[in-house]
C-alpha atoms as a PDB file:
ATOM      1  CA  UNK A   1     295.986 269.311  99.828  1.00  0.00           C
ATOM      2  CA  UNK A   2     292.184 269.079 101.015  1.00  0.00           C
ATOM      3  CA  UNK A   3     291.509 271.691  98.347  1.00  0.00           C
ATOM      4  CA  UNK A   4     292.932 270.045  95.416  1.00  0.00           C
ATOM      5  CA  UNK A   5     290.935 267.220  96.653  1.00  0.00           C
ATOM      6  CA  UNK A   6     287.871 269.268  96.420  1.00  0.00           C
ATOM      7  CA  UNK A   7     288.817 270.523  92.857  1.00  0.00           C
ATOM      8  CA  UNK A   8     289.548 267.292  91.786  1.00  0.00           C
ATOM      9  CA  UNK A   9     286.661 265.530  92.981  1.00  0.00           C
ATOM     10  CA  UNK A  10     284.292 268.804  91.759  1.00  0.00           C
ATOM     11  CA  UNK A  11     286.061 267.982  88.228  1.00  0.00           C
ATOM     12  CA  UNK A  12     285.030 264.443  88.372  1.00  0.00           C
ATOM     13  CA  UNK A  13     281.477 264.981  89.308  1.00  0.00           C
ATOM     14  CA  UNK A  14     280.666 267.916  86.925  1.00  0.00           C
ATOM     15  CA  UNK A  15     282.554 265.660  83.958  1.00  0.00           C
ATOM     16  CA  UNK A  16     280.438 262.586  85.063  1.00  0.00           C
ATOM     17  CA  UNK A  17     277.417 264.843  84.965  1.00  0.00           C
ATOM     18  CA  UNK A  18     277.987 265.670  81.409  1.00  0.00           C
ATOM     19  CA  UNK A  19     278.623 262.309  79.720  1.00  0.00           C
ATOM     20  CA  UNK A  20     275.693 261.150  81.832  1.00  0.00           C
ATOM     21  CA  UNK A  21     273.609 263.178  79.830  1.00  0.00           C
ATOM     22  CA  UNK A  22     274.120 261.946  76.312  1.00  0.00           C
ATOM     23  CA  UNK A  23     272.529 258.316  77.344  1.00  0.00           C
ATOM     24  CA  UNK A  24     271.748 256.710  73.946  1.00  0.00           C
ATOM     25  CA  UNK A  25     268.047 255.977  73.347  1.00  0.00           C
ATOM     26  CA  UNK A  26     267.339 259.435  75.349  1.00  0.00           C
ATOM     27  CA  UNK A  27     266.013 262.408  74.258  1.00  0.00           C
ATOM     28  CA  UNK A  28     269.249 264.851  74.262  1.00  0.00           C
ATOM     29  CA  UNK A  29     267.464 268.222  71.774  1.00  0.00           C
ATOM     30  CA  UNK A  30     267.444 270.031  75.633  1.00  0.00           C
ATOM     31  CA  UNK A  31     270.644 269.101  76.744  1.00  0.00           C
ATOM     32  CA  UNK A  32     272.221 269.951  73.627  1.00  0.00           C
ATOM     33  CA  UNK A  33     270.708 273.319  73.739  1.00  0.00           C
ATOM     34  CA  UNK A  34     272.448 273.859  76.839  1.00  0.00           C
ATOM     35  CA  UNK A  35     275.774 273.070  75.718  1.00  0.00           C
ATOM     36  CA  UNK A  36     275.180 275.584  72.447  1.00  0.00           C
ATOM     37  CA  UNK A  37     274.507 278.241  75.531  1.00  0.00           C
ATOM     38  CA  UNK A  38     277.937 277.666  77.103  1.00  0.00           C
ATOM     39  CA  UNK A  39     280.014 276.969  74.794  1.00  0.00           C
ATOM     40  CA  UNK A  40     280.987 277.666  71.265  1.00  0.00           C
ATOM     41  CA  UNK A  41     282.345 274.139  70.787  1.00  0.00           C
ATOM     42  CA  UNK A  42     279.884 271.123  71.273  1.00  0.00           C
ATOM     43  CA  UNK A  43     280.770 267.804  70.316  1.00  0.00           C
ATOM     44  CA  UNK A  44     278.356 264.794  70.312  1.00  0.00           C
ATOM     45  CA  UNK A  45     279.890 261.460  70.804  1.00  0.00           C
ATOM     46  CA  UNK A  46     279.083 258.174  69.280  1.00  0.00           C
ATOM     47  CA  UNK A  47     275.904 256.904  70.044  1.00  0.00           C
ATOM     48  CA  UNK A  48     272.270 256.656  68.652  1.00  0.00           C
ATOM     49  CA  UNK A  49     270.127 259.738  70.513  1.00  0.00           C
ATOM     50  CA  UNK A  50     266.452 261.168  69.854  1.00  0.00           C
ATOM     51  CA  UNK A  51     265.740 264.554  68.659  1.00  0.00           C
ATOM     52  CA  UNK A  52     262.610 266.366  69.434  1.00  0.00           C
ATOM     53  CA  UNK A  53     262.389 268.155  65.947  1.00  0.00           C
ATOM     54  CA  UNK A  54     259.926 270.094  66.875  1.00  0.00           C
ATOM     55  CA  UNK A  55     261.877 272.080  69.483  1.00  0.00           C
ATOM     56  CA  UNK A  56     265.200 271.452  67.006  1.00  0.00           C
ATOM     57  CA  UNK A  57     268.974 271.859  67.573  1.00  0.00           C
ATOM     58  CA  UNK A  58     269.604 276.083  67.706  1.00  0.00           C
ATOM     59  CA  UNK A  59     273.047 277.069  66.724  1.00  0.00           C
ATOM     60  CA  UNK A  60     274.135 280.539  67.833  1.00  0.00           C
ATOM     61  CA  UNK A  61     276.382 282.726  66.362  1.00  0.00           C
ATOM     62  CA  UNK A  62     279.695 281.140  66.210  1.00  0.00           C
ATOM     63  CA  UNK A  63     278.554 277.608  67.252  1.00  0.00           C
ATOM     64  CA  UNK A  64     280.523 274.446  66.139  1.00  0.00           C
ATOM     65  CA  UNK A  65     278.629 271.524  66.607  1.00  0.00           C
ATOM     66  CA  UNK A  66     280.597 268.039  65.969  1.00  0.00           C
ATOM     67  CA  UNK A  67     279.290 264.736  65.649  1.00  0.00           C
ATOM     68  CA  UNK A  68     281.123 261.648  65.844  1.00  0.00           C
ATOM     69  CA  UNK A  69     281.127 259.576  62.706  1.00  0.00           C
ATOM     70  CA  UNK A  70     279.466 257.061  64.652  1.00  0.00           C
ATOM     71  CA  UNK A  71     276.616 259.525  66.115  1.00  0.00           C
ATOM     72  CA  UNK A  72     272.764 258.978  64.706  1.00  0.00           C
ATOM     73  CA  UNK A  73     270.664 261.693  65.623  1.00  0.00           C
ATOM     74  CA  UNK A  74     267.165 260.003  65.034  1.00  0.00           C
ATOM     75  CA  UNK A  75     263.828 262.388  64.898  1.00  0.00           C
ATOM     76  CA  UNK A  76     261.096 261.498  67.516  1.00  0.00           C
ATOM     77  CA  UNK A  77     258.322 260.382  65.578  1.00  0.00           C
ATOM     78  CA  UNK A  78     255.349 263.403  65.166  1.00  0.00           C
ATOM     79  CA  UNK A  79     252.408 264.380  63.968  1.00  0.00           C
ATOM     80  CA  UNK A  80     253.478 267.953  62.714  1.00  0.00           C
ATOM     81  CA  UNK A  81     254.156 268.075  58.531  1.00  0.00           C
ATOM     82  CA  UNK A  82     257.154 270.860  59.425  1.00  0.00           C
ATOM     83  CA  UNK A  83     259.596 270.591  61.739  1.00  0.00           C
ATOM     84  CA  UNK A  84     263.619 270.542  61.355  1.00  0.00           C
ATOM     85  CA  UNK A  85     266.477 268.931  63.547  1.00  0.00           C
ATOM     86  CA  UNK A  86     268.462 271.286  63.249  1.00  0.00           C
ATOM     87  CA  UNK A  87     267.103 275.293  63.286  1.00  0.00           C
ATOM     88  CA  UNK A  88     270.219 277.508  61.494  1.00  0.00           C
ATOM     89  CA  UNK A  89     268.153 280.918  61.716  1.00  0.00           C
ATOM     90  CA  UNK A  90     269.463 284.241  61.648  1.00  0.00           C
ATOM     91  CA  UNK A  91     272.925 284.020  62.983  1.00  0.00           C
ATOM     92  CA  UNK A  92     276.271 283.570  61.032  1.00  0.00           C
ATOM     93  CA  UNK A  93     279.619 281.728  61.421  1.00  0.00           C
ATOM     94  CA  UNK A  94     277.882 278.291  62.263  1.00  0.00           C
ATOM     95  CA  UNK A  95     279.599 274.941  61.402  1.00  0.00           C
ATOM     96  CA  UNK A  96     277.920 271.686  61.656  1.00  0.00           C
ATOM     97  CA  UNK A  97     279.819 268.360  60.744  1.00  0.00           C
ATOM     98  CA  UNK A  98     279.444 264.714  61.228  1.00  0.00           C
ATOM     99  CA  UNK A  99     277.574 261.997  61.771  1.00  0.00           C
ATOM    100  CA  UNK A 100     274.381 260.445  60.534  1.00  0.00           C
ATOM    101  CA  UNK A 101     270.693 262.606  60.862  1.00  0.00           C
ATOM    102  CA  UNK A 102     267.505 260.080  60.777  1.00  0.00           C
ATOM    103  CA  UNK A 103     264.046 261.340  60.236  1.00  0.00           C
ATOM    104  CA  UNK A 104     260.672 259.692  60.490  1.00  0.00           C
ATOM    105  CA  UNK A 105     259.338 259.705  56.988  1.00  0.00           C
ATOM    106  CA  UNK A 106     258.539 255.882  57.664  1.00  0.00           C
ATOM    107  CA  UNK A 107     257.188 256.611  61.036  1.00  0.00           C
ATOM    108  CA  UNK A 108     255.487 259.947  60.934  1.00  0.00           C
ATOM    109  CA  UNK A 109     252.120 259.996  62.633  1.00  0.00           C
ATOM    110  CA  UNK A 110     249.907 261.033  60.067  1.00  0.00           C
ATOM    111  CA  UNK A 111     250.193 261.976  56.784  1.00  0.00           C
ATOM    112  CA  UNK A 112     249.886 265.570  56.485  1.00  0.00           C
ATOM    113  CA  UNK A 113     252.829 268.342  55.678  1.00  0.00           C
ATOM    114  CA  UNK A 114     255.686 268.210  53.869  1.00  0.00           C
ATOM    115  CA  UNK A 115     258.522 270.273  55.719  1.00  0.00           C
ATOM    116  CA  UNK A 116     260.495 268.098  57.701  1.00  0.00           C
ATOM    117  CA  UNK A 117     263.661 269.320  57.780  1.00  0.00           C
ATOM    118  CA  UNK A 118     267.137 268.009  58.752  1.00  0.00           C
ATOM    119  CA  UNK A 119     269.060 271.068  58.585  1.00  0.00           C
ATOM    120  CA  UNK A 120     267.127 274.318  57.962  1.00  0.00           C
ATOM    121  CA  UNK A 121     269.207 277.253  56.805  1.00  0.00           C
ATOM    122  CA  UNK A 122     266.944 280.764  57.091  1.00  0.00           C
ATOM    123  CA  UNK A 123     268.485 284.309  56.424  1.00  0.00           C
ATOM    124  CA  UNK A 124     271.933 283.460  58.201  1.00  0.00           C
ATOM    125  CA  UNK A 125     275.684 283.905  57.186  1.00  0.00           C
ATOM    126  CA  UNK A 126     278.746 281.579  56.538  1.00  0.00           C
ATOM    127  CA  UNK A 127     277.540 278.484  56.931  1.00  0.00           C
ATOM    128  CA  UNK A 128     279.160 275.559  56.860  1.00  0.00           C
ATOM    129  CA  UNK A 129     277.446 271.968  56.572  1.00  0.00           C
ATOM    130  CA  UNK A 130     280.071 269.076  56.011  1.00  0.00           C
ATOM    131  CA  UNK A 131     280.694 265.144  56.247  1.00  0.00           C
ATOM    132  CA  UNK A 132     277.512 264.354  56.638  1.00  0.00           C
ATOM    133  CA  UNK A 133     274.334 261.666  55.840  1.00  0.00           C
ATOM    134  CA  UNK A 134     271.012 262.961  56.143  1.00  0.00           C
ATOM    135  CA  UNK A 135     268.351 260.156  55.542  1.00  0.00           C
ATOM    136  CA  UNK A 136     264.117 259.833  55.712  1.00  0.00           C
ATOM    137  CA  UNK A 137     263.549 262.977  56.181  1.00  0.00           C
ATOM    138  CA  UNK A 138     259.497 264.280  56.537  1.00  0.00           C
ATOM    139  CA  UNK A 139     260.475 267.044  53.972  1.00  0.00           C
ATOM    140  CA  UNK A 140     263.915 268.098  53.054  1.00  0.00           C
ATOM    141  CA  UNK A 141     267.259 267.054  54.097  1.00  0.00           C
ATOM    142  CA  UNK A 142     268.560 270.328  53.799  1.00  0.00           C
ATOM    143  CA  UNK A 143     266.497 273.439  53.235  1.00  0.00           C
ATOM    144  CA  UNK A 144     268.331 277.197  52.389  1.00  0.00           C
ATOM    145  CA  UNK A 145     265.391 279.905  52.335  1.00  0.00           C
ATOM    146  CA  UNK A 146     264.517 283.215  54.106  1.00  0.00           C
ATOM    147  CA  UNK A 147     261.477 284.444  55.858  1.00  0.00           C
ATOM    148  CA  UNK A 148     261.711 287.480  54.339  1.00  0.00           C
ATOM    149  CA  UNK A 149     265.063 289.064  55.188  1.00  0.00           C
ATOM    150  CA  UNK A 150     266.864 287.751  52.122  1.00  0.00           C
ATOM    151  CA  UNK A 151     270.149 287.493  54.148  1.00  0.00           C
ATOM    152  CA  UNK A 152     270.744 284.161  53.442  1.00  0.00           C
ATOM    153  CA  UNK A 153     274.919 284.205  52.419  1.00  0.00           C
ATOM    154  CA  UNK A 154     277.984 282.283  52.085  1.00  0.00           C
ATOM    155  CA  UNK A 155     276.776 278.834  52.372  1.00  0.00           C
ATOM    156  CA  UNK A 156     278.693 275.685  51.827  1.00  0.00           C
ATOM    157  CA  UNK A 157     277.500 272.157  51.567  1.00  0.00           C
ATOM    158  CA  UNK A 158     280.473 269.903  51.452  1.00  0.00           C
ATOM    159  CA  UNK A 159     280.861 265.753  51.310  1.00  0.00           C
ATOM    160  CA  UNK A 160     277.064 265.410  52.314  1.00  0.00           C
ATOM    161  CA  UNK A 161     275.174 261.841  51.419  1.00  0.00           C
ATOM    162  CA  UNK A 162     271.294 262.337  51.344  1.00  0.00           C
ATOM    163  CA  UNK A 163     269.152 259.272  50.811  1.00  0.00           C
ATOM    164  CA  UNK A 164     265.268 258.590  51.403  1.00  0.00           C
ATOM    165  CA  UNK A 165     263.744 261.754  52.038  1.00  0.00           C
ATOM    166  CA  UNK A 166     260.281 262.175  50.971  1.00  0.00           C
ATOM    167  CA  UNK A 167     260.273 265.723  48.633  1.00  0.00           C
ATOM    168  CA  UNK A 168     264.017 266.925  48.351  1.00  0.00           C
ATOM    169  CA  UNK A 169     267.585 266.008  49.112  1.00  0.00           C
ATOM    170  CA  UNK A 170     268.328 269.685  48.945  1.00  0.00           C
ATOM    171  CA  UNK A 171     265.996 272.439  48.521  1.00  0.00           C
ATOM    172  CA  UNK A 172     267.622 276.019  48.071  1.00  0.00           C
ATOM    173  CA  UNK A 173     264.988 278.587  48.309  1.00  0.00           C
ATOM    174  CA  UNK A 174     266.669 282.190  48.060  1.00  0.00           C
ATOM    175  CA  UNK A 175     270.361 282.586  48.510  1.00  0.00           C
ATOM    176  CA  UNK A 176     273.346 285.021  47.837  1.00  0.00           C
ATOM    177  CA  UNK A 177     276.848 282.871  47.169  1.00  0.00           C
ATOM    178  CA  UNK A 178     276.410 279.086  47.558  1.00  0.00           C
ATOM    179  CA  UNK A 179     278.831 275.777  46.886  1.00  0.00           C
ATOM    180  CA  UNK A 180     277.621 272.410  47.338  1.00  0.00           C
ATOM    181  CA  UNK A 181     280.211 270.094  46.810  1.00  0.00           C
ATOM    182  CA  UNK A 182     280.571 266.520  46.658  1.00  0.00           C
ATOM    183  CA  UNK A 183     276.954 265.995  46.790  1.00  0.00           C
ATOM    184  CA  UNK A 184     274.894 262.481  46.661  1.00  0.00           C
ATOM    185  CA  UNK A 185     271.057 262.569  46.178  1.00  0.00           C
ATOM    186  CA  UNK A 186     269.116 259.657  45.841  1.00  0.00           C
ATOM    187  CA  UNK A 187     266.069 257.537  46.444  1.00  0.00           C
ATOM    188  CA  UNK A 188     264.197 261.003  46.853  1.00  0.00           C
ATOM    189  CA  UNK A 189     260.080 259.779  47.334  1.00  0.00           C
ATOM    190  CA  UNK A 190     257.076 260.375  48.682  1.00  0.00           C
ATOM    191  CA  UNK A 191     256.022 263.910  47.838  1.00  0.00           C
ATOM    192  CA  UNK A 192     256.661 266.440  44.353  1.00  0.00           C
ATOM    193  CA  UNK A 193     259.078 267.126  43.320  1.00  0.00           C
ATOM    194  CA  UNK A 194     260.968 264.613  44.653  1.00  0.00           C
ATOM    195  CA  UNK A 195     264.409 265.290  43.525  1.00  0.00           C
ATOM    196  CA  UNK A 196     267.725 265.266  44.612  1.00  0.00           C
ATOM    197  CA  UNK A 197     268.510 268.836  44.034  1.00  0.00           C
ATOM    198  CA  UNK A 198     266.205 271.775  43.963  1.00  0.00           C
ATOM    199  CA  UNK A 199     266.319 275.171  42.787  1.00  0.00           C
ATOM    200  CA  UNK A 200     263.232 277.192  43.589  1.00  0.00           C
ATOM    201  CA  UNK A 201     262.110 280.521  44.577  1.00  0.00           C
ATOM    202  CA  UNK A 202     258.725 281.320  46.471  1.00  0.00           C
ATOM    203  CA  UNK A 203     258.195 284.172  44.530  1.00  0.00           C
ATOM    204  CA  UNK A 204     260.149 287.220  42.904  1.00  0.00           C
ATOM    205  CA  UNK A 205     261.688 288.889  45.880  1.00  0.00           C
ATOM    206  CA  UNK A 206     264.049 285.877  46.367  1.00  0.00           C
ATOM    207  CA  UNK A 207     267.956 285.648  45.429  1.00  0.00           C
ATOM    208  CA  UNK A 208     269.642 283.107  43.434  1.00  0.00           C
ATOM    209  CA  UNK A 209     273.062 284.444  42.981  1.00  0.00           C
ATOM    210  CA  UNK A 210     276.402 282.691  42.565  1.00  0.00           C
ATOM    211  CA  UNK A 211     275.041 279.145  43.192  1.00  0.00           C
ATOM    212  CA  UNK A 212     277.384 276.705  42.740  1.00  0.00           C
ATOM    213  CA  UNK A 213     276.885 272.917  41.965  1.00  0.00           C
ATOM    214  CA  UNK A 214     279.956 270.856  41.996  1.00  0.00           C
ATOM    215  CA  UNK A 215     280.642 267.332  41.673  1.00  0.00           C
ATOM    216  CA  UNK A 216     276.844 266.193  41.855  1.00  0.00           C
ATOM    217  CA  UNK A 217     275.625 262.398  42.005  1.00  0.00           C
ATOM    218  CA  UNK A 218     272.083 261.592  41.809  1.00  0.00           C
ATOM    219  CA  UNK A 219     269.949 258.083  41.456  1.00  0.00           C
ATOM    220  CA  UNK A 220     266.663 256.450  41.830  1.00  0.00           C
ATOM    221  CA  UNK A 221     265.086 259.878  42.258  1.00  0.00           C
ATOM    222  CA  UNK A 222     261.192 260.263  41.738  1.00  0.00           C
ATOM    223  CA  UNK A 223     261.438 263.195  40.262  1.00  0.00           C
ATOM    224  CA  UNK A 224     264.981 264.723  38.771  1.00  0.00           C
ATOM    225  CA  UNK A 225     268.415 264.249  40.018  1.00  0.00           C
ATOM    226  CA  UNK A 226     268.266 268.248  40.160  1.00  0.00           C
ATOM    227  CA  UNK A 227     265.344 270.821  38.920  1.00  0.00           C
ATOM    228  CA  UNK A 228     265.652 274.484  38.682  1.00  0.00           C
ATOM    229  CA  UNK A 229     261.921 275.765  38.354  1.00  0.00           C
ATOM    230  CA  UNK A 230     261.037 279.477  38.257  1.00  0.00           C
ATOM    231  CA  UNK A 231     257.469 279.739  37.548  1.00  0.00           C
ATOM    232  CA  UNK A 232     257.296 281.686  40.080  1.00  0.00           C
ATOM    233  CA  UNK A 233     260.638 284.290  39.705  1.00  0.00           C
ATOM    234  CA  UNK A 234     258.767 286.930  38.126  1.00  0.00           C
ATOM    235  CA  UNK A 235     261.938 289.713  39.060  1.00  0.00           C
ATOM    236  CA  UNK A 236     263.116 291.477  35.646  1.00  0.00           C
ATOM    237  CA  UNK A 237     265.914 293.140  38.129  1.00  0.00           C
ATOM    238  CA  UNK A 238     267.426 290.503  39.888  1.00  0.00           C
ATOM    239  CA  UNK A 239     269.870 288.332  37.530  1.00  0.00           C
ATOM    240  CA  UNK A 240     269.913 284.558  38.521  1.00  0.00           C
ATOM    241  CA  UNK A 241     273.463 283.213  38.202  1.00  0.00           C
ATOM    242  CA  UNK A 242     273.592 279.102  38.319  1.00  0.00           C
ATOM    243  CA  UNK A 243     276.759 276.978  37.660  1.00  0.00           C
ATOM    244  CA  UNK A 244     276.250 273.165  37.689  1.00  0.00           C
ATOM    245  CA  UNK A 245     279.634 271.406  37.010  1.00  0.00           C
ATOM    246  CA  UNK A 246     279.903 267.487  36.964  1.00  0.00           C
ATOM    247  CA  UNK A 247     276.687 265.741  37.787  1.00  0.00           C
ATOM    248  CA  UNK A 248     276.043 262.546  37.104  1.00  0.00           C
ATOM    249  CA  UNK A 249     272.645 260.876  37.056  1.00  0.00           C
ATOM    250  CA  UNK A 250     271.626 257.291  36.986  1.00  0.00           C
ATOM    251  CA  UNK A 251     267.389 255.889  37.276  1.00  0.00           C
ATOM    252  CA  UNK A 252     265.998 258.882  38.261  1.00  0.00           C
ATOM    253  CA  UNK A 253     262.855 260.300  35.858  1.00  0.00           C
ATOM    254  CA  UNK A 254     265.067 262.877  34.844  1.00  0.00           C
ATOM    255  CA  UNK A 255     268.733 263.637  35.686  1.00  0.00           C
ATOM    256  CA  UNK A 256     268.722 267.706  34.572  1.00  0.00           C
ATOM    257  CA  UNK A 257     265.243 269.557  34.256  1.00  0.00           C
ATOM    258  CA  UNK A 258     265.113 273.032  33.920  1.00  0.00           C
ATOM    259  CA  UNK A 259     261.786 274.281  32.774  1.00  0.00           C
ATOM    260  CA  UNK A 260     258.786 276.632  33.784  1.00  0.00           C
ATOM    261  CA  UNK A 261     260.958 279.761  33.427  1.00  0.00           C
ATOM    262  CA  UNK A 262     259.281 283.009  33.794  1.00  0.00           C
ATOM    263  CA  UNK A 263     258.947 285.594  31.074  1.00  0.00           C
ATOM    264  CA  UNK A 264     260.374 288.527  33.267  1.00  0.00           C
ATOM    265  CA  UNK A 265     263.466 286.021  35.025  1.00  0.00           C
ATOM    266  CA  UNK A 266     267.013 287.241  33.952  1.00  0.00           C
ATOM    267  CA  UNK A 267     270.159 285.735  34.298  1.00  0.00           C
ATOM    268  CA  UNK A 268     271.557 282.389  33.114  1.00  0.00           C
ATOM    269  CA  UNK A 269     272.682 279.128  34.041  1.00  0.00           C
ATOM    270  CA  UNK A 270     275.845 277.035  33.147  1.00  0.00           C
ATOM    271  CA  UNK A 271     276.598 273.351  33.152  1.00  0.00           C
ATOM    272  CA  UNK A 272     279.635 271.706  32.505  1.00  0.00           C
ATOM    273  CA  UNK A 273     280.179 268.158  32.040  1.00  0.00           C
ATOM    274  CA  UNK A 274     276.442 266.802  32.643  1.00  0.00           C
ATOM    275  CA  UNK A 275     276.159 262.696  32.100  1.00  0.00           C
ATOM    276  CA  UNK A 276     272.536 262.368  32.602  1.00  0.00           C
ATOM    277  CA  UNK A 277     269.169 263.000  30.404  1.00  0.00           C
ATOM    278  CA  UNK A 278     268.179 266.251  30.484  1.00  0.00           C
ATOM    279  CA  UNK A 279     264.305 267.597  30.122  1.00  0.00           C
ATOM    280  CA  UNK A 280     263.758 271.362  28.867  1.00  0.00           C
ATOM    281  CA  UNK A 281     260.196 272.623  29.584  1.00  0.00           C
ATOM    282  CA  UNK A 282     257.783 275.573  29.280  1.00  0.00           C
ATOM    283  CA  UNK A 283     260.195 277.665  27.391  1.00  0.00           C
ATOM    284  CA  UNK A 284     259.131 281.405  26.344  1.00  0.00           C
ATOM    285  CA  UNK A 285     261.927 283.870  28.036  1.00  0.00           C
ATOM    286  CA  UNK A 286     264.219 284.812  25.070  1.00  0.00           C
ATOM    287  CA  UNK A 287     266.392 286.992  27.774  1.00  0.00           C
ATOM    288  CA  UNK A 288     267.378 283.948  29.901  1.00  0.00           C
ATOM    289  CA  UNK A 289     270.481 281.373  28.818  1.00  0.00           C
ATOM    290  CA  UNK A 290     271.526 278.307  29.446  1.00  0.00           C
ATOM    291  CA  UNK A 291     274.459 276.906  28.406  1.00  0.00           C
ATOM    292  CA  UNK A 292     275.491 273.588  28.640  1.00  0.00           C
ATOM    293  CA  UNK A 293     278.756 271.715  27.629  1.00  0.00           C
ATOM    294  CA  UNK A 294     278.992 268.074  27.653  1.00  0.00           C
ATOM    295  CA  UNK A 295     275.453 266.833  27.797  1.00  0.00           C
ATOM    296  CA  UNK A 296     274.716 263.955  27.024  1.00  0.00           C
ATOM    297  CA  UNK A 297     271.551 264.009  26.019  1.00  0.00           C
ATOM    298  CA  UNK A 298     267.934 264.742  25.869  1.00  0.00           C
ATOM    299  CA  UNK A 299     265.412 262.937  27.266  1.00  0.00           C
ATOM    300  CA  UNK A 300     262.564 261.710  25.314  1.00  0.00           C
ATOM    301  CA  UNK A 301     259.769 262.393  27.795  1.00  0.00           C
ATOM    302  CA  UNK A 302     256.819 264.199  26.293  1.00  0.00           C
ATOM    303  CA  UNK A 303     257.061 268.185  26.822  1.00  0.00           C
ATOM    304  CA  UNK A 304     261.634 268.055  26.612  1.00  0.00           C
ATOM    305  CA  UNK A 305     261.864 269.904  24.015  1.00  0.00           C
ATOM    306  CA  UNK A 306     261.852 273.041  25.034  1.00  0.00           C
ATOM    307  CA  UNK A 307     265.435 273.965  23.834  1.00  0.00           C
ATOM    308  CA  UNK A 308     264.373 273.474  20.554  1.00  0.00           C
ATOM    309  CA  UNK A 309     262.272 276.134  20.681  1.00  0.00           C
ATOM    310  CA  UNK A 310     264.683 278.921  22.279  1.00  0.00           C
ATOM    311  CA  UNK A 311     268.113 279.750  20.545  1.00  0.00           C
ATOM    312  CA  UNK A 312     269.274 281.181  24.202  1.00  0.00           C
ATOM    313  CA  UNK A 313     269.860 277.607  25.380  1.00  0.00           C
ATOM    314  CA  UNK A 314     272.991 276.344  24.029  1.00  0.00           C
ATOM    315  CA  UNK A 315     273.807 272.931  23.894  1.00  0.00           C
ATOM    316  CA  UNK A 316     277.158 271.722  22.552  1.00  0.00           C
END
């Protein structure tokens, strides 16, 4: 009997202990750490918390982190232009749901930097970012890249509402097999591009292969409610593969840009159902298509009119 007290009353204390430490207000980026180290399943109740960004949230391989519709994860204000909440960096089979991310473009001391990152995704495998609302962010609300590796695979972005960061909603960088799905971008400020969506590489080592854009809504962006640049994609080896299917645009400078494509880039890029104005730019690659079915039209901005130039972009 005394040692089923003992148990019991160990139970009690060590489950006290741990909803003692998600006090809201609090810094929690350590203590959520901790729980990533023991367990494979964290969950973060409701609550407002603080998140030192510059330490971040680190998944591991196989972590599920859950946050409770009613959680806001809210960055610490800082100094530094590049930090992220949460840190998704080579490891695989990661899923991260829930909840409400807040960053501190309106409170970020200083002005410098442009990398503030909600979720950072960097040379890691089957990823999974869902249900989601990722606001004023320094940077990005959601950045997929490498540092080099160009592992980055299997990553899905599902039901994810993005609104007030200062240079992208969603920035992918280099990636092999991507879906974002049920997507909202808007009110995108503060620093170029400024869009909602974008699409592009550092330079020509990077992958864009089987990205998938489904089911896209984007508003009141700066810049475009999604851009695919590559300027710099100067790979005559590595075919880019881009499907965009319904995307909607409303008030942002432009809803589709592609433009600034480079002379050696090979691949193409498909859109279906598109209900926005789209801007063609800097057109000279006669090996690269786009094809684009349902458009609705084009805008009238100075320097559009690049389709009209290049029979490999196919507008119907």
């Amino acid at each position: 009997m005394k040692l089923k007290l003992v148990v019991a009353l160990l139970a009690s204390v060590f489950t006290s202990f741990a909803q003692a430490e998600f006090i809201e207000n609090t810094d929690i980026t350590a203590y959520v750490n901790q729980l990533i180290k023991q367990k494979k399943a964290v969950y973060i109740p409701a609550g407002t918390y603080l998140i030192d960004a510059n330490k971040s949230i680190m998944p591991k391989n196989g972590s599920e982190i859950r946050l409770d519709p009613n959680t806001k994860l809210k960055v610490i204000p800082t100094k530094h232009g590049s930090y992220r909440v949460f840190q998704v960096k080579n490891v695989k089979n990661v899923k991260v749901s829930g909840g409400t991310l807040v960053g501190d473009k309106h409170t970020h001391i200083g002005n410098t930097g442009e990398w503030g990152m909600g979720i950072e995704i960097r040379d890691s495998q089957n990823i999974s970012i869902s249900n989601m609302n990722i606001d004023k962010m320094w940077g990005d609300a959601i950045y997929v890249g490498t540092s080099g590796k160009n592992s980055t695979y299997d990553i899905s972005l599902k039901n994810i509402k993005m609104d007030d960061n200062r240079r992208q909603g969603i920035s992918i960088i280099s990636v092999n097999k991507l879906l974002a799905s049920n997507i909202t971008a808007t009110n995108t400020s503060g620093a170029m591009p400024a869009s909602g969506i974008d699409i592009e590489p550092n330079n020509g080592s990077m992958i864009l292969k089987d990205i998938v854009l489904k089911n896209i809504k984007t508003s009141g962006n700066q810049g475009s409610g999604i851009q695919i640049g590559l300027s710099r994609y100067n790979n005559s080896t590595k075919q880019v593969s881009i499907t965009i299917e319904d995307h909607l645009d409303s008030n942002s400078r432009h809803g589709l840009l592609i433009g600034a494509i480079n002379k050696k880039a090979i691949g193409a890029i498909s859109i279906k159902s598109n209900a926005s104005k789209n801007c063609f730019n800097s057109w000279n690659n006669v090996n690269f298509k786009v094809n684009i079915d349902g458009a609705s039209n084009i805008s009238t901005f100075k320097g559009c009119s690049g389709h009209a130039k290049n029979s490999n972009i196919s507008i119907k």
